[in-house]
Protein backbone atom coordinates (compact mmCIF):
# COMPACT_ATOMS: atom_id res chain seq x y z
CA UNK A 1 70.51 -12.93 125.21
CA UNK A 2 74.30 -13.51 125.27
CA UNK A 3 75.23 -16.36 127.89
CA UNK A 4 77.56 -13.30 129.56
CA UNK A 5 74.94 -11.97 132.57
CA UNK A 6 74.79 -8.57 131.99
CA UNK A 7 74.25 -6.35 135.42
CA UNK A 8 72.25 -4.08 133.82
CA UNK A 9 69.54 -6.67 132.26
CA UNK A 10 68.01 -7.95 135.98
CA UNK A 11 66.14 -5.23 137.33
CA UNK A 12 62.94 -5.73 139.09
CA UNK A 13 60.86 -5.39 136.34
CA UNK A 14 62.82 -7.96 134.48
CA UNK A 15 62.36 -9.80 137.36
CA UNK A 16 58.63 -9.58 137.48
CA UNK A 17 58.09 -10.57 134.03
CA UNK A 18 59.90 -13.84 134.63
CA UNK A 19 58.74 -15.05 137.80
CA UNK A 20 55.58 -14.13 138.22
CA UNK A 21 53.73 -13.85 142.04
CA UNK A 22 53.67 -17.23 144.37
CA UNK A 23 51.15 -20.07 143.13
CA UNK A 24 51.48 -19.13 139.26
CA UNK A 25 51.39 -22.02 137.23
CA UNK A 26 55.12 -21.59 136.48
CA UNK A 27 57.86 -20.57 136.61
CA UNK A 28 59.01 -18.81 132.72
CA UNK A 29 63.11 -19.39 132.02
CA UNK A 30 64.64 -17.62 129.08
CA UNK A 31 67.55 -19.97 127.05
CA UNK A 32 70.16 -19.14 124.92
CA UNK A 33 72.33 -21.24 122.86
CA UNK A 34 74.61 -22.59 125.76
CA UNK A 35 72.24 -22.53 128.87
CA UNK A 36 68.88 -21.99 131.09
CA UNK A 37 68.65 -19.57 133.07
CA UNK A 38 65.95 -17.89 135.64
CA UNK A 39 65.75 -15.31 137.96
CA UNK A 40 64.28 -16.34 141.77
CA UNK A 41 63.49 -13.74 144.58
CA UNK A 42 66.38 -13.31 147.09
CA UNK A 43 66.20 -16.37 149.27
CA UNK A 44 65.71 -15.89 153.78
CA UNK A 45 67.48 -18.22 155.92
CA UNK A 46 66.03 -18.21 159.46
CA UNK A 47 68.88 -20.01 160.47
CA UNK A 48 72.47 -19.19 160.22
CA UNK A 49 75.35 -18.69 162.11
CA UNK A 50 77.77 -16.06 161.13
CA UNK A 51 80.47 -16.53 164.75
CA UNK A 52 80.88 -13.06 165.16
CA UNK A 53 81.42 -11.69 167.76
CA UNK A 54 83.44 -14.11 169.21
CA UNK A 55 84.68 -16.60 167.14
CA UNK A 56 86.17 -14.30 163.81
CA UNK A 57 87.83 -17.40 163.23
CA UNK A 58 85.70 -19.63 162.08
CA UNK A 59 83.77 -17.19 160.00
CA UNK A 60 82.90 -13.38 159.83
CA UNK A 61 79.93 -11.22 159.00
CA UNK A 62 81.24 -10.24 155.89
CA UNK A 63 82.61 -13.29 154.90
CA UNK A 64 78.79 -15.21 156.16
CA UNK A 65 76.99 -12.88 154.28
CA UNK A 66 79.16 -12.98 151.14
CA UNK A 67 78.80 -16.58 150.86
CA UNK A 68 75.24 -16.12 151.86
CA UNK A 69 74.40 -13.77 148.42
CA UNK A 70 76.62 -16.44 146.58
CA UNK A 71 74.31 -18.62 147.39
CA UNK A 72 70.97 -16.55 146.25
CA UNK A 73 69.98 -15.81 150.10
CA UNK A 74 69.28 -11.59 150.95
CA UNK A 75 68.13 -12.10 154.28
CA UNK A 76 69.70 -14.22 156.92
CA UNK A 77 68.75 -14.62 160.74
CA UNK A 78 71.71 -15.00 162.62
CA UNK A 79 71.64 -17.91 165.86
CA UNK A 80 73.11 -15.67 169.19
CA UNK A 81 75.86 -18.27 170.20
CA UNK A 82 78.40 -15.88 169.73
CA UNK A 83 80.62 -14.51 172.56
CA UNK A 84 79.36 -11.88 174.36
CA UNK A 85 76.44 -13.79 173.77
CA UNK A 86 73.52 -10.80 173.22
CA UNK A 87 71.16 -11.01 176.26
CA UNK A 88 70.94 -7.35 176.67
CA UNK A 89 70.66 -4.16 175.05
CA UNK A 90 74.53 -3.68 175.70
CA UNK A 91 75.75 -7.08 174.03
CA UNK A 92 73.40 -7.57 171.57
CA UNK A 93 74.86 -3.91 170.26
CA UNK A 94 78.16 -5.66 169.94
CA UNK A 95 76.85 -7.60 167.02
CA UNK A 96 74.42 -5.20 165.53
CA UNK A 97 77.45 -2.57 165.47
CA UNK A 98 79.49 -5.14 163.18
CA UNK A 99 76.30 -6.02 160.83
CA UNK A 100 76.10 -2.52 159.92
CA UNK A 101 79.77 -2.47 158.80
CA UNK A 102 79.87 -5.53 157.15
CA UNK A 103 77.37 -7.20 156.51
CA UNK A 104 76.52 -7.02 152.23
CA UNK A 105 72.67 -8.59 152.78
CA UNK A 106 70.05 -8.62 155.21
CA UNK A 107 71.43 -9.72 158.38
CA UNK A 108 68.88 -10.12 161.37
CA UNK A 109 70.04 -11.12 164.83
CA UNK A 110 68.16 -13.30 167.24
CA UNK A 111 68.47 -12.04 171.17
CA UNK A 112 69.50 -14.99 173.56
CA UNK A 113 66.21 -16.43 175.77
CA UNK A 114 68.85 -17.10 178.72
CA UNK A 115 71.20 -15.03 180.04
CA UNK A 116 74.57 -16.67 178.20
CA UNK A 117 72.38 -19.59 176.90
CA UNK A 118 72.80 -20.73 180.40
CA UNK A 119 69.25 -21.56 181.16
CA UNK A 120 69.48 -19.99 184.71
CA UNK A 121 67.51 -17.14 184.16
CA UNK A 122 65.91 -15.38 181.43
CA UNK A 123 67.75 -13.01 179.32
CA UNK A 124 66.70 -8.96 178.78
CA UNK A 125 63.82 -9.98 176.26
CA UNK A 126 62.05 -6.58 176.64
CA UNK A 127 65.21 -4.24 176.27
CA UNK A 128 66.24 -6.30 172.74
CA UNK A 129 62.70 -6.67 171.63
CA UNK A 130 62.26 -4.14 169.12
CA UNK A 131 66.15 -4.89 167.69
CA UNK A 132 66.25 -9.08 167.31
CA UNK A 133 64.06 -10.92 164.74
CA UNK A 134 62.99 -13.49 167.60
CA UNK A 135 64.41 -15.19 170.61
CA UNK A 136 66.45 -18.62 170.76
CA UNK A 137 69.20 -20.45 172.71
CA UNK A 138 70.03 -22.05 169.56
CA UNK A 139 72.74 -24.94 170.32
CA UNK A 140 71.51 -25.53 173.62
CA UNK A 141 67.75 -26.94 174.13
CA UNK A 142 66.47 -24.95 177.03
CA UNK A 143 66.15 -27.61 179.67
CA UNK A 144 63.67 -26.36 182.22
CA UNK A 145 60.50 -26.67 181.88
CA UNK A 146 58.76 -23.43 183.77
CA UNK A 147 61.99 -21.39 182.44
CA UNK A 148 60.79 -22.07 179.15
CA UNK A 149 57.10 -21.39 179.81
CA UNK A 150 58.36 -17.68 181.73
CA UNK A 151 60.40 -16.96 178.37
CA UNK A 152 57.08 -17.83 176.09
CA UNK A 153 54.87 -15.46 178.40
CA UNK A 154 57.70 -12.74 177.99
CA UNK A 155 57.56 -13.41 174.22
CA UNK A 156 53.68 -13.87 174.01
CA UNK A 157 53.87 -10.00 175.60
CA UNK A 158 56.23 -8.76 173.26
CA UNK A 159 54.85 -9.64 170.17
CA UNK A 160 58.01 -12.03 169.43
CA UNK A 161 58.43 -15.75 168.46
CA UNK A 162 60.55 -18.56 170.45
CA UNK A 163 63.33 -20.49 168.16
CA UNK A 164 63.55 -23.69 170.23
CA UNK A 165 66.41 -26.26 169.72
CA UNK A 166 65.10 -28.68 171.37
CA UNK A 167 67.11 -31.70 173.38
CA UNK A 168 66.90 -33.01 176.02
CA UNK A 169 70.67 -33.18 178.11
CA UNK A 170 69.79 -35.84 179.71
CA UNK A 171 69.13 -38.56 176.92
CA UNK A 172 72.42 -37.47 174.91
CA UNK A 173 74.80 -40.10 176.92
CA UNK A 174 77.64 -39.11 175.01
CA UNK A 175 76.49 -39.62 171.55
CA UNK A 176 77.40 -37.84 168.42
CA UNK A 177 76.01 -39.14 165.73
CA UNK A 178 72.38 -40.85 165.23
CA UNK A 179 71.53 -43.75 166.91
CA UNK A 180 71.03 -45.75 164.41
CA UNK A 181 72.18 -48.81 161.64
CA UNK A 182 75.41 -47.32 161.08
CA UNK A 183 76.35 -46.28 164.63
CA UNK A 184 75.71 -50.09 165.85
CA UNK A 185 77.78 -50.90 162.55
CA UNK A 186 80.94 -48.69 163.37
CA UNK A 187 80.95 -48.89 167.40
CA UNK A 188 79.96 -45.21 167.36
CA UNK A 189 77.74 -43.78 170.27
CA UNK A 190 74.12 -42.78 169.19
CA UNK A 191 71.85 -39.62 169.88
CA UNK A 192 68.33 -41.26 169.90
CA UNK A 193 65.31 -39.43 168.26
CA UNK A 194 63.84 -39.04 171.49
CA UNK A 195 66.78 -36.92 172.38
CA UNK A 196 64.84 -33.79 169.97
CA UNK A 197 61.01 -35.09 169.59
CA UNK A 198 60.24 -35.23 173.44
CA UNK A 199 61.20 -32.02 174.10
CA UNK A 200 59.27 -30.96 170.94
CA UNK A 201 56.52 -32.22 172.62
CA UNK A 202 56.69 -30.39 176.06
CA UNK A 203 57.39 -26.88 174.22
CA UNK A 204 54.15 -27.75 172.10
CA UNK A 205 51.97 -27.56 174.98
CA UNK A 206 53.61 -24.66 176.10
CA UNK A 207 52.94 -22.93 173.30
CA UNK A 208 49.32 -24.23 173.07
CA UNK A 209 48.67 -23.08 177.42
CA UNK A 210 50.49 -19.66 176.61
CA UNK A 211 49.25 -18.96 172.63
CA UNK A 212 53.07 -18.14 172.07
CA UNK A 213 54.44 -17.97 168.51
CA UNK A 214 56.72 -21.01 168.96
CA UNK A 215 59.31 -22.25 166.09
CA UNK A 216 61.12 -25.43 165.97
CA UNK A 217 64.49 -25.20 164.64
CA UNK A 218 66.26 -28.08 163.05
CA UNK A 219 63.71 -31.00 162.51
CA UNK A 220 65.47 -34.19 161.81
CA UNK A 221 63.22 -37.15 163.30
CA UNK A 222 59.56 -38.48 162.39
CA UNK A 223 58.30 -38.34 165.38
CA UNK A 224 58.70 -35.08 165.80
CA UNK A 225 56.84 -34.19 162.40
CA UNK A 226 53.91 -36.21 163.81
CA UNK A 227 53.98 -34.13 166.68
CA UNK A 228 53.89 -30.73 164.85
CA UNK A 229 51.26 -32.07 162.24
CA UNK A 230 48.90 -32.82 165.16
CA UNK A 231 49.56 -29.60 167.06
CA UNK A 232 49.07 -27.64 164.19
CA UNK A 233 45.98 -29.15 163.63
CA UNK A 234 44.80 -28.40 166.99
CA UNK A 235 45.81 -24.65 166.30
CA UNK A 236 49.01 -23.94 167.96
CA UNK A 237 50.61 -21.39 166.68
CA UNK A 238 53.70 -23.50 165.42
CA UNK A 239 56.18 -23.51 162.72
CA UNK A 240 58.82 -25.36 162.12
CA UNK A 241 62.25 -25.95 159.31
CA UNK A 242 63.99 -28.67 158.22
CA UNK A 243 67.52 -28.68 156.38
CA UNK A 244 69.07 -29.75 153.16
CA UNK A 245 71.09 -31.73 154.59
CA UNK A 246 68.48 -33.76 156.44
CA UNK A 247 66.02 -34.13 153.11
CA UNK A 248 68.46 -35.47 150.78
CA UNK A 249 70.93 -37.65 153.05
CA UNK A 250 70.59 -39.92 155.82
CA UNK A 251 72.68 -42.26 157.96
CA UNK A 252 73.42 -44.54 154.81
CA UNK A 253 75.01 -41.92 153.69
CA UNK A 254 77.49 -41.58 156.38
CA UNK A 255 81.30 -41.53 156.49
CA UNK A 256 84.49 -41.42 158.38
CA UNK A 257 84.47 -37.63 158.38
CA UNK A 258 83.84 -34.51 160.52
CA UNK A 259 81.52 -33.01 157.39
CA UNK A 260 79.49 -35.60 158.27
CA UNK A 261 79.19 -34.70 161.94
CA UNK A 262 76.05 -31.90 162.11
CA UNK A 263 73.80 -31.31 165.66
CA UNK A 264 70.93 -32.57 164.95
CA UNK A 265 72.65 -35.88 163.18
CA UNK A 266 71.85 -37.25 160.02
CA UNK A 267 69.00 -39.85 160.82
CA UNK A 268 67.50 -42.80 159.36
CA UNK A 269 65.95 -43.28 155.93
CA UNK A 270 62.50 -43.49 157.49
CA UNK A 271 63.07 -40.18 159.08
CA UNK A 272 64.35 -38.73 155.41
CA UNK A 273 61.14 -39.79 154.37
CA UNK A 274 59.08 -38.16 156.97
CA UNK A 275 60.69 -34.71 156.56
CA UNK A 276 59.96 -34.91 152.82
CA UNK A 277 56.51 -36.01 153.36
CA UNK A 278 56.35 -32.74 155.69
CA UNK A 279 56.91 -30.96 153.19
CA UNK A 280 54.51 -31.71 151.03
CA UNK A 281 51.64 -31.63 153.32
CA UNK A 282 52.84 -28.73 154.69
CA UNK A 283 54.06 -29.67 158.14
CA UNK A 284 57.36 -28.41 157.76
CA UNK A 285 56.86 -24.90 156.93
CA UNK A 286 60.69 -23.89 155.42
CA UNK A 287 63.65 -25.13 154.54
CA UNK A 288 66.81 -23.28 156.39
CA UNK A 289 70.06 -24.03 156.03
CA UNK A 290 71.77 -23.32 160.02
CA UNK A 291 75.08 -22.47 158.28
CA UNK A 292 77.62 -23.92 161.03
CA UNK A 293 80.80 -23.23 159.92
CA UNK A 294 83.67 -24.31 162.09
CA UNK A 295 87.89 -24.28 161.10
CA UNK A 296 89.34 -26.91 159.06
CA UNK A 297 90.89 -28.42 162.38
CA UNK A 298 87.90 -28.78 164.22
CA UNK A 299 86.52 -30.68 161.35
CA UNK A 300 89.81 -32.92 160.93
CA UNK A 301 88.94 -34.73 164.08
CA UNK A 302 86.91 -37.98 162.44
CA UNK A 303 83.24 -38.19 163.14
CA UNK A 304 83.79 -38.11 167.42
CA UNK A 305 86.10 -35.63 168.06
CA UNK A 306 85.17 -33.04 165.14
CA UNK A 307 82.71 -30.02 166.26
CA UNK A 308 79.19 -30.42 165.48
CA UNK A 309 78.51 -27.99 162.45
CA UNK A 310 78.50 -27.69 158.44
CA UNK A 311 77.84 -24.91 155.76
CA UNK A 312 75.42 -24.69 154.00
CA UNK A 313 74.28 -21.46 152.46
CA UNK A 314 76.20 -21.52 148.83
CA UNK A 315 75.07 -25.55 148.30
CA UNK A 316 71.43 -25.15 149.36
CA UNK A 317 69.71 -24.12 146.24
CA UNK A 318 71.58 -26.60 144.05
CA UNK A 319 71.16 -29.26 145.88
CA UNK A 320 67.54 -29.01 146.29
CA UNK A 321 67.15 -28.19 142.83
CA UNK A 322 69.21 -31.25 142.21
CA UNK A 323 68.23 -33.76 144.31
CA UNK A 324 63.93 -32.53 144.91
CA UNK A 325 62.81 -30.54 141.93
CA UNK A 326 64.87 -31.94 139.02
CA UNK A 327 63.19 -35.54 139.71
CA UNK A 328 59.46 -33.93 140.41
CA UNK A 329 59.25 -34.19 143.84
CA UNK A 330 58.59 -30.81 144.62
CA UNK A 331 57.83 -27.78 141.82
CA UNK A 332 60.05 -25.15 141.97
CA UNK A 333 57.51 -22.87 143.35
CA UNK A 334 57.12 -24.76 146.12
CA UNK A 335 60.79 -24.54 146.64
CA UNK A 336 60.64 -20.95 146.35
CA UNK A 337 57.58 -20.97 149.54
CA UNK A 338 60.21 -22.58 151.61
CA UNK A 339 62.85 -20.49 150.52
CA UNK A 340 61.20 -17.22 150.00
CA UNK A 341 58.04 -16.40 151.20
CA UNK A 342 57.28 -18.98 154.26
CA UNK A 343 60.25 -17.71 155.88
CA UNK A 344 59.57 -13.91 155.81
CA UNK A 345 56.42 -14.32 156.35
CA UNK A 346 56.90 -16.08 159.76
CA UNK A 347 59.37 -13.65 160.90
CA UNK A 348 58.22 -10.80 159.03
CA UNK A 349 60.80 -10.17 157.03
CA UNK A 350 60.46 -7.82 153.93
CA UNK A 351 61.53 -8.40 150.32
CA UNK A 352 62.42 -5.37 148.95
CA UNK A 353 64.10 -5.45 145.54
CA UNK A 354 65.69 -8.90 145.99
CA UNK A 355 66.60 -11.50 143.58
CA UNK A 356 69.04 -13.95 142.18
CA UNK A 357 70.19 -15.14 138.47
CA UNK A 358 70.59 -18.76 138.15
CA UNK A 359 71.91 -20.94 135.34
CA UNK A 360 69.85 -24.37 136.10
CA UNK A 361 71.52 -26.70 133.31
CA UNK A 362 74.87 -26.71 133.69
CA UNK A 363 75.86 -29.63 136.08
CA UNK A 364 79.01 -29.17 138.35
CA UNK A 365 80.67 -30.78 141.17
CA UNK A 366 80.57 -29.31 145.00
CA UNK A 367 84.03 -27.87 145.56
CA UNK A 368 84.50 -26.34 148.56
CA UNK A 369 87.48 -24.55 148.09
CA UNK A 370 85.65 -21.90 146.05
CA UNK A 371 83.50 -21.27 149.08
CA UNK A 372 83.02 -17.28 150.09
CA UNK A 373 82.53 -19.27 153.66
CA UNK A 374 85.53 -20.02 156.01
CA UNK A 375 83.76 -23.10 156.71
CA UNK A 376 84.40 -25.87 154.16
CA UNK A 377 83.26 -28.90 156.12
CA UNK A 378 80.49 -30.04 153.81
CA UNK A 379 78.58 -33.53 153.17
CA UNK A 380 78.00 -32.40 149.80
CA UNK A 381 81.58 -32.16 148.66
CA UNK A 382 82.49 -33.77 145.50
CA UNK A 383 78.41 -33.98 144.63
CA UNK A 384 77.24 -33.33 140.86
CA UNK A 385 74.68 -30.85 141.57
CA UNK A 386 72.82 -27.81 138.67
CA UNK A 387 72.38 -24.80 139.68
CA UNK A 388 75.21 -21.97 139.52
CA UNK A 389 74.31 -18.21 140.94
CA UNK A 390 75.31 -15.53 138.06
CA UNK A 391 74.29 -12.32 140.46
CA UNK A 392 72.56 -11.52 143.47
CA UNK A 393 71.12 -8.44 144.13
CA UNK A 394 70.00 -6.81 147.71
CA UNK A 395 68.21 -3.76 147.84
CA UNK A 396 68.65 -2.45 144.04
CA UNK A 397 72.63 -3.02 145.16
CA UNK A 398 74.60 -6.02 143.16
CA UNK A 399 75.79 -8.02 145.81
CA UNK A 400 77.66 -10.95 144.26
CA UNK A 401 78.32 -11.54 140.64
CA UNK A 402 79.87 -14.60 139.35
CA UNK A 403 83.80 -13.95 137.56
């Protein structure tokens, strides 16, 4: 095969032959003179957010979703902190109007679980059932504790899973980054752990008094892994995602800068750990990105003033690759259960015809201003990383190709 990727060679069946079903013994690359390559199934994010409607600005569907197939992903759940924010029928048509114009992948939107992500009341679960992917008030942990429960009955009797981020308001005390080594080193205020893991805990035995499908966005502490490992051993119905970001970096790795700035925080090494431990064991059921792109000047702020938020979608693969399969620690068809088939099967999410070409042995450095994403605030900027995507393809359609 010539290095050029040629369209017309990756069809399904090619596909088949070369990566055969989840827990073969491996995964088969073809080489040619200059390179590896392999083809993956399309990637899901359960986690992204795309800003429109809203907040066009900072990114768009079509411009989300574009970086999204640069970066291997076909299906993408997008987080409803938009603007209207879609608690009913009538706003959450807003957004699904504009993801049948633009959107060039799999774009599924979650439906609010308060009205405006307030926490007041509960939004119009039953009218956006059969149209959202699953409920969440993603940004904002939902603070009360029988509102919560109310929204888990509503979603127990609608068939429908609860996306918590959880924090707790109350133990934030002004802090933006983790509360930590190098917040006490720089005079910078801290978020403690206990911040996310204690309101893990109460939605855990919510979801174990009202048998609700309950998902855990974001996981960034150990504690919270502990809590999920026991729960899920005393059968909750629980699932849970960790990010790139948060398995290769922690707050050693900090700087000066707003790309450094993300909600959850970057945490401690012995947190790192934990997640990756999750992950083998099988704690932490997927690995999802929660794309948070924001404009260059609300990332130029320094690491207090900057908005919370970084992209993610066209660095994940290679910096997994890079940083957890290249050096053993997981296989690459593990990677491909938390990129691939965990994900859709927790939100039921179908494949289709739905894969990526990737060239894994050319190394390259993180530039983000070749980013399909408006967003370019990224930790990973200026990293060596392998992995480059040669062509996505979505439903038998090629949706990126690389020039």
């Amino acid at each position: 095969m010539e290095k050029q990727v040629n369209a017309a060679f990756f069809k399904p069946e090619t596909y088949s032959r070369f990566y055969p079903p989840m827990g073969g013994a491996s995964v088969p690359a073809f080489t040619d003179k200059g390179g590896e390559f392999v083809i993956l199934p399309g990637f899901c994010d359960v986690h992204v957010h795309f800003r429109e409607p809203g907040f066009s600005y900072k990114e768009t569907v079509a411009t989300g979703s574009a970086a999204a197939a640069r970066g291997g992903y076909t299906a993408v759940c997008a987080m409803p902190n938009l603007d209207p924010v879609p608690d009913s029928a009538g706003t959450l048509a807003v957004q699904k109007d504009i993801i049948a114009r633009d959107a060039c992948i799999h774009v599924y939107p979650y439906g609010a679980i308060t009205a405006g992500e307030r926490g007041e009341r509960l939004a119009d679960m039953e009218a956006m059932a059969q149209d959202v992917i699953a409920f969440s008030d993603d940004g904002r942990g939902v603070q009360s504790e029988s509102m919560m429960r109310a929204a888990m009955e509503k979603a127990k009797s609608l068939g429908k899973i609860i996306a918590a981020h959880c924090e707790v308001n109350d133990l934030l005390r002004g802090g933006y980054i983790h509360d930590g080594a190098y917040a006490a080193a720089h005079g910078r205020r801290g978020i403690c752990s206990e911040s996310e893991w204690r309101q893990v805990e109460r939605d855990l035995a919510l979801a174990k008094e009202t048998g609700c499908a309950y998902h855990v966005c974001h996981v960034s502490t150990k504690e919270s892994v502990a809590l999920i490992r026991k729960a899920k051993a005393d059968g909750v119905d629980v699932t849970c995602e960790t990010g790139p970001h948060y398995l290769v970096l922690d707050e050693n790795d900090m700087q000066e800068d707003g790309r450094f700035k993300m909600n959850p925080p970057l945490r401690s090494k012995e947190d790192r750990e934990a997640l990756v431990e999750g992950l083998l064991d099988g704690t932490i059921d997927m690995i999802a990105t929660d794309h948070a792109p924001h404009s260059a000047a609300e990332k130029s702020r320094g690491l207090e003033k900057s908005l919370m938020g970084v992209v993610g979608l066209e660095t994940a693969f290679p910096v997994l690759y890079t940083h957890l399969v290249r050096p053993g620690i997981l296989t690459l068809e593990r990677l491909m259960k938390l990129l691939v088939s965990a994900p859709r099967e927790r939100f039921a999410i179908p494949a289709g015809e739905d894969y990526s070409v990737w060239e894994l042995s050319r190394e390259y450095t993180v530039d983000p201003e070749t980013f399909l994403s408006k967003g370019r605030a990224t930790p990973f900027a200026g990293t060596a990383v392998y992995g480059t995507c040669c062509l996505t393809v979505c439903g038998g359609q090629v949706v990126y190709k690389a020039k």
